[in-house]
Protein backbone atom coordinates (compact mmCIF):
# COMPACT_ATOMS: atom_id res chain seq x y z
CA UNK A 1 -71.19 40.64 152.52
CA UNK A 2 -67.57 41.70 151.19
CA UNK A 3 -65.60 43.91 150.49
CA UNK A 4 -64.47 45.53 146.99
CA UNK A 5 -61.55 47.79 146.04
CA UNK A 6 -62.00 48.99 142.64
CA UNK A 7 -58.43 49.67 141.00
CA UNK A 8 -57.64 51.90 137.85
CA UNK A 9 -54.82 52.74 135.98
CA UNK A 10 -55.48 56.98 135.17
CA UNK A 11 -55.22 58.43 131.78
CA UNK A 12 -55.28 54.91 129.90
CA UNK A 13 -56.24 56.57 126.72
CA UNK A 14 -53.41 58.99 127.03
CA UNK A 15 -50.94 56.31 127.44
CA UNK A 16 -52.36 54.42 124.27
CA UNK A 17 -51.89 57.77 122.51
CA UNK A 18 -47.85 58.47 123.20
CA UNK A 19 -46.81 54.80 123.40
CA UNK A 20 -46.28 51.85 121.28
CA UNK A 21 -49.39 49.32 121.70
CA UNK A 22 -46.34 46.87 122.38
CA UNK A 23 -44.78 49.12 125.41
CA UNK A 24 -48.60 49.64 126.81
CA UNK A 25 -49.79 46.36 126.74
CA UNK A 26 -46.58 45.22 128.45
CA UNK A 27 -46.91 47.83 130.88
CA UNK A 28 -50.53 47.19 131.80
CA UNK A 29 -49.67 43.54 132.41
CA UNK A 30 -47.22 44.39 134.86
CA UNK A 31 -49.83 46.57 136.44
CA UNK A 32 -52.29 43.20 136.83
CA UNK A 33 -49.39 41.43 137.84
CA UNK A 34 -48.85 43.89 140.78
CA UNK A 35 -52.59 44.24 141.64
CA UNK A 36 -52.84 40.34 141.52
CA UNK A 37 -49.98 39.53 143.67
CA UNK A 38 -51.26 42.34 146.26
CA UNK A 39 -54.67 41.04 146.15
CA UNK A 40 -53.64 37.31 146.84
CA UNK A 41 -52.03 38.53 149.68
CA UNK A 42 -54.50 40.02 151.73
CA UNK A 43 -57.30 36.88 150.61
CA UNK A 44 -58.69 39.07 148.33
CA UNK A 45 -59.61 37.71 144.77
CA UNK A 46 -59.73 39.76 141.56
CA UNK A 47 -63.36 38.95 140.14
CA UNK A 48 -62.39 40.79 136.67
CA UNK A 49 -59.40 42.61 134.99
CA UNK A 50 -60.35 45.13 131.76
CA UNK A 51 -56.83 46.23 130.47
CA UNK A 52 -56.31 48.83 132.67
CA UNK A 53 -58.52 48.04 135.90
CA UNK A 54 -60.38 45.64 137.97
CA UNK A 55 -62.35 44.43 140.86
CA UNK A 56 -61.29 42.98 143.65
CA UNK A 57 -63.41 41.09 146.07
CA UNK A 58 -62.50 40.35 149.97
CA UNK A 59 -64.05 37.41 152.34
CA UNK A 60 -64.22 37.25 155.38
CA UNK A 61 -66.59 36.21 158.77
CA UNK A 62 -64.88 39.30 160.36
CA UNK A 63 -66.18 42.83 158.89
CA UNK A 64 -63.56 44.71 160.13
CA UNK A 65 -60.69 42.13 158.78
CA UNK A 66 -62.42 42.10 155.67
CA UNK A 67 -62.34 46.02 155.15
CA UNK A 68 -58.92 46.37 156.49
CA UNK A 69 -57.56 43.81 154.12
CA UNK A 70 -59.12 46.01 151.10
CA UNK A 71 -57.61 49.43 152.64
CA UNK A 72 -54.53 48.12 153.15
CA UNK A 73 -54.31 45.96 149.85
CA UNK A 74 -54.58 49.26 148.16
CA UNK A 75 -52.08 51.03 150.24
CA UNK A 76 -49.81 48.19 149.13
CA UNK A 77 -50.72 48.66 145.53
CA UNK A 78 -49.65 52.82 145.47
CA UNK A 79 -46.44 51.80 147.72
CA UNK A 80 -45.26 49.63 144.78
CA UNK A 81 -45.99 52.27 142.28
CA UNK A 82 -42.09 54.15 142.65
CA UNK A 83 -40.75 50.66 142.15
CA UNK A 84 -42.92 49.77 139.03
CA UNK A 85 -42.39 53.16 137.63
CA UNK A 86 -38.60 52.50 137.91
CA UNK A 87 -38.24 49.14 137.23
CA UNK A 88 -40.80 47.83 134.68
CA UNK A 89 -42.76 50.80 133.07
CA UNK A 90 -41.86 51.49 129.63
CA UNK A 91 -44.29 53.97 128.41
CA UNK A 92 -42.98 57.67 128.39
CA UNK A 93 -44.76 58.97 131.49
CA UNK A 94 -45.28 57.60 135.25
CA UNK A 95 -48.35 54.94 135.74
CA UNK A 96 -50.69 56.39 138.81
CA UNK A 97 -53.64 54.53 139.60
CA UNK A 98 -56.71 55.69 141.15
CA UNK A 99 -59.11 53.08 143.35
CA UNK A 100 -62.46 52.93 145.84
CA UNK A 101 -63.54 50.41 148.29
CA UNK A 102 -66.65 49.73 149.71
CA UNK A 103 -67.97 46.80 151.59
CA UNK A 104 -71.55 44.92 150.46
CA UNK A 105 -73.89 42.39 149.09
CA UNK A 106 -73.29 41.03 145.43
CA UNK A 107 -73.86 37.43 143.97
CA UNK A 108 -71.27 35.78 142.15
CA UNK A 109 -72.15 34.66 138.45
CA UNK A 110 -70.19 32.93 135.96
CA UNK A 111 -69.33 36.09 133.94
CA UNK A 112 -67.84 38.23 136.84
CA UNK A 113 -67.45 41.18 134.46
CA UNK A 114 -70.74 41.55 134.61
CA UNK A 115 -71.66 42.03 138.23
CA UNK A 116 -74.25 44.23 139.44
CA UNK A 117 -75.10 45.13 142.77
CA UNK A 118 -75.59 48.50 144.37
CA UNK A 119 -72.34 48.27 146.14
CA UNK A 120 -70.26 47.56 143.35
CA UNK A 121 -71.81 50.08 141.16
CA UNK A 122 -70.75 52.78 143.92
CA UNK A 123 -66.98 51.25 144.64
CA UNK A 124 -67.12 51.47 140.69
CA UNK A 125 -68.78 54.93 140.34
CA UNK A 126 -66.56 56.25 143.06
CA UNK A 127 -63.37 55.12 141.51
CA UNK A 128 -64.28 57.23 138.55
CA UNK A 129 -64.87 60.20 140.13
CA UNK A 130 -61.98 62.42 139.08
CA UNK A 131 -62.98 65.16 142.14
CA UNK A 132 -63.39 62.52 145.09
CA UNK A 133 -60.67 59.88 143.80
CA UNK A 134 -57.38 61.55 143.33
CA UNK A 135 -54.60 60.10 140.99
CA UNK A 136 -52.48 57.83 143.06
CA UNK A 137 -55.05 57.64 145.65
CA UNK A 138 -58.29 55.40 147.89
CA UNK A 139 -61.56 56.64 148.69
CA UNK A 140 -63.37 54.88 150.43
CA UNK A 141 -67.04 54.69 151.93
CA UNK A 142 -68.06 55.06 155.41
CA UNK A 143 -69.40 51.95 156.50
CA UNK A 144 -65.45 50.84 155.29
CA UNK A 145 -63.78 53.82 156.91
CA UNK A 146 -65.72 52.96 160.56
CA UNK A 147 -64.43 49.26 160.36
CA UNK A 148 -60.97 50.59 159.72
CA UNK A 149 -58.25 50.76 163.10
CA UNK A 150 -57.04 54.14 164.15
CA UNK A 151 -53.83 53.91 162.44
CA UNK A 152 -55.46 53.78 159.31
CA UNK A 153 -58.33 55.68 159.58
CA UNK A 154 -55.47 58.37 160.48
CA UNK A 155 -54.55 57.88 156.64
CA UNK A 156 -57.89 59.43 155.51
CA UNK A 157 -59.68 62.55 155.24
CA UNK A 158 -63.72 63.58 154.93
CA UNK A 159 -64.51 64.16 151.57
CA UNK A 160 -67.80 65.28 151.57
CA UNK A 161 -70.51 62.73 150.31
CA UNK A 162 -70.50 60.69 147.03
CA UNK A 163 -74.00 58.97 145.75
CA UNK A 164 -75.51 60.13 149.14
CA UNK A 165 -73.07 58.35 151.34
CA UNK A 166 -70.13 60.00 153.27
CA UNK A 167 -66.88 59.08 151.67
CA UNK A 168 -63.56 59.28 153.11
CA UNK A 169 -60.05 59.92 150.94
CA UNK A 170 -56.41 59.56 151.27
CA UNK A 171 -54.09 62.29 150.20
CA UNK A 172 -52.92 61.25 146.61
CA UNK A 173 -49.96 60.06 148.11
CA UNK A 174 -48.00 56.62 147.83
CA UNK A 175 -46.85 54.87 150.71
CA UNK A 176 -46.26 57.00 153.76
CA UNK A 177 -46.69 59.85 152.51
CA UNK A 178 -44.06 59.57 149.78
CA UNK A 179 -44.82 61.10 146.29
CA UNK A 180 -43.20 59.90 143.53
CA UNK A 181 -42.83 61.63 140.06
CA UNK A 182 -41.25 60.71 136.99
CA UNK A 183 -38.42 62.20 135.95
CA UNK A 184 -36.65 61.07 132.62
CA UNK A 185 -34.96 58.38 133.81
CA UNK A 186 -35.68 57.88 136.97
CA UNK A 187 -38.16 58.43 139.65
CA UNK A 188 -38.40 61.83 141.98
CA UNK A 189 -39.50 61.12 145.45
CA UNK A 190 -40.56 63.99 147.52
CA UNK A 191 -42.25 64.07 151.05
CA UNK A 192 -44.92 65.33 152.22
């Protein structure tokens, strides 16, 4: 058993469309680099990276560890979104990222782009959901969300149920509960 978070950078096409190939690519690079470094942190390991998303896969004897690591990789990943949008985004508008985790069975193969299981077809389905999974937010499922300490399951909200399971969300919010928004030159941050 593990767990996955899913992790997506939104409106990819978009950004291809008002940027220089050069500026995206460069951008999206930066965007694994984050990811990869956050992942490594909390044991996690990114099975594949497309561009402008991935899997990541955490290990661990203890289920609750293993969830928790997932949750708060991604937390980690939207808290370093102001910085990256500041510091080493070049494309005209502000990078948000959308992601999922789930926790379940899945065998490793060679070719880790091509994974199927059930639970990473849901962590993967569930990213994608534009209604459940907010822009610069995690949704995650509930077998995750009842491994998850109080402080963090404070971070998340029912959101109905997704694929027949009960899903929970965050507010599309980075860090504690600090939006951030491009504004030419800079980046606006305003509480919640």
């Amino acid at each position: 058993v593990m767990s996955y978070l899913k992790v997506d950078v939104v409106g990819h096409s978009r950004i291809f469309l008002q940027n220089s190939e050069r500026t995206v690519i460069e951008t999206l690079d930066g965007i694994e680099d984050l990811v990869r470094d956050r992942v490594k942190q909390h044991q996690g390991d990114v099975w594949y990276w497309m561009g402008d998303g991935g899997l990541a896969a955490f290990v661990d004897d203890d289920k609750t560890r293993m969830c928790e690591e997932a949750v708060r990789c991604g937390n980690e990943i939207l808290s370093a979104l102001p910085d990256f949008n500041m510091s080493k985004n070049r494309t005209v508008d502000e990078i948000q990222i959308r992601m999922a985790a789930h926790i379940g069975d899945a065998r490793l193969r060679r070719n880790r782009g091509s994974i199927h299981s059930p639970a990473v077809n849901f962590v993967a389905h569930l990213e994608a959901d534009r209604v459940k999974t907010l822009p610069n937010s995690v949704s995650i499922s509930e077998e995750v969300y009842r491994e998850l300490s109080g402080v963090e399951k404070a971070m998340f909200e029912a959101n109905g149920a997704f694929e027949g399971i009960p899903v929970y969300s965050s507010h599309p919010t980075i860090g504690k509960k600090i939006v951030g928004r491009s504004i030419r030159g800079g980046v606006h941050l305003d509480g919640i």
